[in-house]
N, C-alpha and C. Protein backbone atom coordinates (compact mmCIF):
# COMPACT_ATOMS: atom_id res chain seq x y z
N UNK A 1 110.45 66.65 101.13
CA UNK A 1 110.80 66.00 102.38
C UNK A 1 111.34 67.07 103.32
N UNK A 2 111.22 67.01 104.36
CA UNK A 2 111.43 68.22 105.89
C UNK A 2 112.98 67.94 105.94
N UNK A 3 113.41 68.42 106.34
CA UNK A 3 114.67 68.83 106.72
C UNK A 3 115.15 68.27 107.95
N UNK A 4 116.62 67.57 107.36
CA UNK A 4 116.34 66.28 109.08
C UNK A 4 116.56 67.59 110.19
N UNK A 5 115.90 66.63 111.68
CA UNK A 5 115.96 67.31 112.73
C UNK A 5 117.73 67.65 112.97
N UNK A 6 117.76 69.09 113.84
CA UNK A 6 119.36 68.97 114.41
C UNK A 6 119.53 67.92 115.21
N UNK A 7 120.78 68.13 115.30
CA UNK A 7 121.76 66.68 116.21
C UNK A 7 121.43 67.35 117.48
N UNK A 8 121.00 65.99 118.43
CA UNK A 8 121.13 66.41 119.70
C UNK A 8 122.09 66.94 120.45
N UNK A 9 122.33 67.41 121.56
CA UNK A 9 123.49 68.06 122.34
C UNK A 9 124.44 66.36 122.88
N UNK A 10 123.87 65.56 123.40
CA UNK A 10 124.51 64.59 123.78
C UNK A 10 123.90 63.42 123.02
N UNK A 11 124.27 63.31 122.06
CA UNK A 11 124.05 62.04 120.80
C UNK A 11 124.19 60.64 121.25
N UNK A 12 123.71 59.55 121.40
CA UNK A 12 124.41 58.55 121.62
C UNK A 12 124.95 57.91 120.77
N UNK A 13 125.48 56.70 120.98
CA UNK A 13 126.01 56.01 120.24
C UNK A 13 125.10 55.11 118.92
N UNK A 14 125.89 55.45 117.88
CA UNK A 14 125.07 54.78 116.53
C UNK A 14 125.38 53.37 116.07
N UNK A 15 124.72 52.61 115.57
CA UNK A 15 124.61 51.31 116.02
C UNK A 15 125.17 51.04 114.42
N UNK A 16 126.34 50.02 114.36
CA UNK A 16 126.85 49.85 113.00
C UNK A 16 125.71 50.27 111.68
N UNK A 17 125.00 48.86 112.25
CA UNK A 17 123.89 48.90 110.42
C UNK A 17 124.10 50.58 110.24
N UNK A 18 122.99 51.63 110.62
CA UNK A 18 122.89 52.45 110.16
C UNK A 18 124.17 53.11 109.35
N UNK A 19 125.22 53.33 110.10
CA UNK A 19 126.60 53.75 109.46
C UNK A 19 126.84 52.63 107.80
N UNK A 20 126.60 51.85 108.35
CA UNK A 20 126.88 50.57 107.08
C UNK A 20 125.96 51.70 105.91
N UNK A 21 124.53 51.62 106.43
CA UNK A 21 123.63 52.07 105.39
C UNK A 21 124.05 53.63 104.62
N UNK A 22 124.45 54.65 105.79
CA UNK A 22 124.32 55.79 105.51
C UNK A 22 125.94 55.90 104.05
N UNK A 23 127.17 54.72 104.53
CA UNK A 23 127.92 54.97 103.78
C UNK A 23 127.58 53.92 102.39
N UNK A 24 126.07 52.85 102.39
CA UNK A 24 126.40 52.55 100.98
C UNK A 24 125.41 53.75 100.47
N UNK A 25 124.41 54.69 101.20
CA UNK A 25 124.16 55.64 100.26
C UNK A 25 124.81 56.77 99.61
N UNK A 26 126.34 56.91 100.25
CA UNK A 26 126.91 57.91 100.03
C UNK A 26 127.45 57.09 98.54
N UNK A 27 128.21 55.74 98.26
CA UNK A 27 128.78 55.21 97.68
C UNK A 27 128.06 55.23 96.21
N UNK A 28 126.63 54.96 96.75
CA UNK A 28 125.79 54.67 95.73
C UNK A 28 125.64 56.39 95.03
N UNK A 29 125.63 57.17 95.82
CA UNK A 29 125.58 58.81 95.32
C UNK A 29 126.70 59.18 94.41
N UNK A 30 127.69 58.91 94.72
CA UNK A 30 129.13 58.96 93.96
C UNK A 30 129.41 57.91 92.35
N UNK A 31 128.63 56.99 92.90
CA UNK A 31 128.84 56.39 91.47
C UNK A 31 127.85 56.36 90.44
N UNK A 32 126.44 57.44 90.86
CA UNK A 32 125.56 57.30 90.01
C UNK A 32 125.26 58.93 89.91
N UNK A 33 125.81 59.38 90.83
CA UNK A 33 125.91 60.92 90.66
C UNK A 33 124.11 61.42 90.90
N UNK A 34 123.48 62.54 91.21
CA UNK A 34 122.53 62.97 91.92
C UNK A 34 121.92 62.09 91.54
N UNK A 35 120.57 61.94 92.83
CA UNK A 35 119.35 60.89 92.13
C UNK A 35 118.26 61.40 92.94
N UNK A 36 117.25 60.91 92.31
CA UNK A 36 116.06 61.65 93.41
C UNK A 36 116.02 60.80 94.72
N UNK A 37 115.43 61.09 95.99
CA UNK A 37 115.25 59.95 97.31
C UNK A 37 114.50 58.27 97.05
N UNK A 38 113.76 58.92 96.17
CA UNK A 38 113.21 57.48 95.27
C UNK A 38 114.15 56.50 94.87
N UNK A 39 114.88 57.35 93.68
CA UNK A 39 116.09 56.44 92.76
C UNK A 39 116.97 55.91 93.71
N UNK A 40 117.27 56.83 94.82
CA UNK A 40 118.75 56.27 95.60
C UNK A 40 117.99 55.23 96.46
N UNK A 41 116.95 54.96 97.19
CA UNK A 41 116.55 53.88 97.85
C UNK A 41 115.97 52.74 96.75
N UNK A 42 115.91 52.46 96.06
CA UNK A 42 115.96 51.69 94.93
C UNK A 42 117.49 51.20 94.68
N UNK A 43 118.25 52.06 94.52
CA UNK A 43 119.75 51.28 94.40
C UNK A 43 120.58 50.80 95.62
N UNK A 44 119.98 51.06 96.78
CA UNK A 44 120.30 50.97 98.13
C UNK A 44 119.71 49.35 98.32
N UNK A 45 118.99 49.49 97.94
CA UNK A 45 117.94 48.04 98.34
C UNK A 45 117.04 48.69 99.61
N UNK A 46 116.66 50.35 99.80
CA UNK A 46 115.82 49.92 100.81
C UNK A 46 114.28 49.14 100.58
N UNK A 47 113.46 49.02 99.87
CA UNK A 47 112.39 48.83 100.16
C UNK A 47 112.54 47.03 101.02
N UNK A 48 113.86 46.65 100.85
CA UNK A 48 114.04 45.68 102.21
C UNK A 48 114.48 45.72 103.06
N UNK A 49 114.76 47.11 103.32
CA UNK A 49 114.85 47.41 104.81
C UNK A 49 114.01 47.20 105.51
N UNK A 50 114.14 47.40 106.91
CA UNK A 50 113.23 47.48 108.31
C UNK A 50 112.20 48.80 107.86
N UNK A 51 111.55 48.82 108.74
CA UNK A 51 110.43 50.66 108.30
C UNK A 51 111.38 50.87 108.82
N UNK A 52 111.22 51.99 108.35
CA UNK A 52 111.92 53.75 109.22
C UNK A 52 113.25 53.65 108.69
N UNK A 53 113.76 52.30 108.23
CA UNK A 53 115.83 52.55 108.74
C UNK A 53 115.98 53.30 107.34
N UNK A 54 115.78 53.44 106.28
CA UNK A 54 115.76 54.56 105.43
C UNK A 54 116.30 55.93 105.55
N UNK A 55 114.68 55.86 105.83
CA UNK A 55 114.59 57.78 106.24
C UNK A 55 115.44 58.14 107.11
N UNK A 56 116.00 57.28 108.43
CA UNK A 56 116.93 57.55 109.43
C UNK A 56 117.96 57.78 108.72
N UNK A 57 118.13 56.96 108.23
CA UNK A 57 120.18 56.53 107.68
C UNK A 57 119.77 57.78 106.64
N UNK A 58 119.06 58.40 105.79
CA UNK A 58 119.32 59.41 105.09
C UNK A 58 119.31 60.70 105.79
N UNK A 59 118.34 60.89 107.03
CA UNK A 59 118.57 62.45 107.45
C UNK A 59 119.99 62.37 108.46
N UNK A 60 120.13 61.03 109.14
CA UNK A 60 121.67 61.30 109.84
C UNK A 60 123.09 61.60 108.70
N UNK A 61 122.48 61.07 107.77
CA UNK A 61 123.62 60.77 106.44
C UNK A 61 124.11 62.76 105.76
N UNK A 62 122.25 63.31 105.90
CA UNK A 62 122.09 64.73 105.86
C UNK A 62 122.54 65.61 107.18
N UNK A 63 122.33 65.01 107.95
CA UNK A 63 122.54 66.19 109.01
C UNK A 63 124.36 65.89 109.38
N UNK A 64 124.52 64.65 109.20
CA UNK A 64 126.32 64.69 109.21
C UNK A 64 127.08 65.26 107.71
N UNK A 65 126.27 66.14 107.14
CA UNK A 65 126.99 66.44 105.71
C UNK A 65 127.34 65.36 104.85
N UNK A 66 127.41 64.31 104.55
CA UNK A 66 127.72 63.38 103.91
C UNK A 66 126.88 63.82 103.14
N UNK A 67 125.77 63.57 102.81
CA UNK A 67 124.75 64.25 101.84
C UNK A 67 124.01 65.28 101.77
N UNK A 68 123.85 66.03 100.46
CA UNK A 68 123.11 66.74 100.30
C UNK A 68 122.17 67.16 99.59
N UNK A 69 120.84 68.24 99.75
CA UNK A 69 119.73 68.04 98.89
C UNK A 69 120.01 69.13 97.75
N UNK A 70 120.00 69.35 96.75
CA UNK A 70 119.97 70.61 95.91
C UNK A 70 118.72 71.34 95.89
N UNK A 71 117.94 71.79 95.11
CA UNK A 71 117.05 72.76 94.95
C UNK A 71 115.84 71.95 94.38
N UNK A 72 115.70 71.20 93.45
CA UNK A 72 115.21 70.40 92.61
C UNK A 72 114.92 69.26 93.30
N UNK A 73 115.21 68.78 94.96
CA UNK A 73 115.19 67.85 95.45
C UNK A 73 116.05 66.55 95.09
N UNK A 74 117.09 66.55 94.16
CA UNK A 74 118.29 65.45 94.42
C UNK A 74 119.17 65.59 95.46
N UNK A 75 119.43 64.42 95.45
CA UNK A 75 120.49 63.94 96.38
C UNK A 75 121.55 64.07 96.13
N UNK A 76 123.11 64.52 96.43
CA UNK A 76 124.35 64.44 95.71
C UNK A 76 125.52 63.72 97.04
N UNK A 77 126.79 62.96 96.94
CA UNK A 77 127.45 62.74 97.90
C UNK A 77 128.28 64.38 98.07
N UNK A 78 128.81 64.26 99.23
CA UNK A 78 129.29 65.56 99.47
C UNK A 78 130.86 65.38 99.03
């Protein structure tokens, strides 16, 4: 998976859900300890998400440090 884009210079404002989402993936990272992007959207419940709100809530989740990728491609909470 690409590497989320940088943060814009003037960001707007983020709309709860996503924050909701990005912190149950952090939650879900911490109590199950690394997982691949697969495993953690499986314990997230995304495949009932909206399209896209996923991949969003994980590269903002990445590009705000909350998460990170290792080498091997897991996920870990920061």
């Amino acid at each position: 998976m690409p590497m989320p884009p940088p943060k814009p210079s003037t960001e707007g404002p983020r709309d709860r859900q996503v924050s909701a989402e990005t912190h149950q993936m952090v939650r879900a990272l911490q109590a199950h300890g690394p997982l691949s992007p697969e495993e953690l959207a499986v314990r997230v419940g995304a495949p009932y998400w909206e399209t896209g709100r996923y991949e969003r809530a994980l590269a903002l989740a990445q590009s705000d440090g909350l998460i990170i990728r290792s080498a091997d491609g897991r996920l870990s909470a920061v």
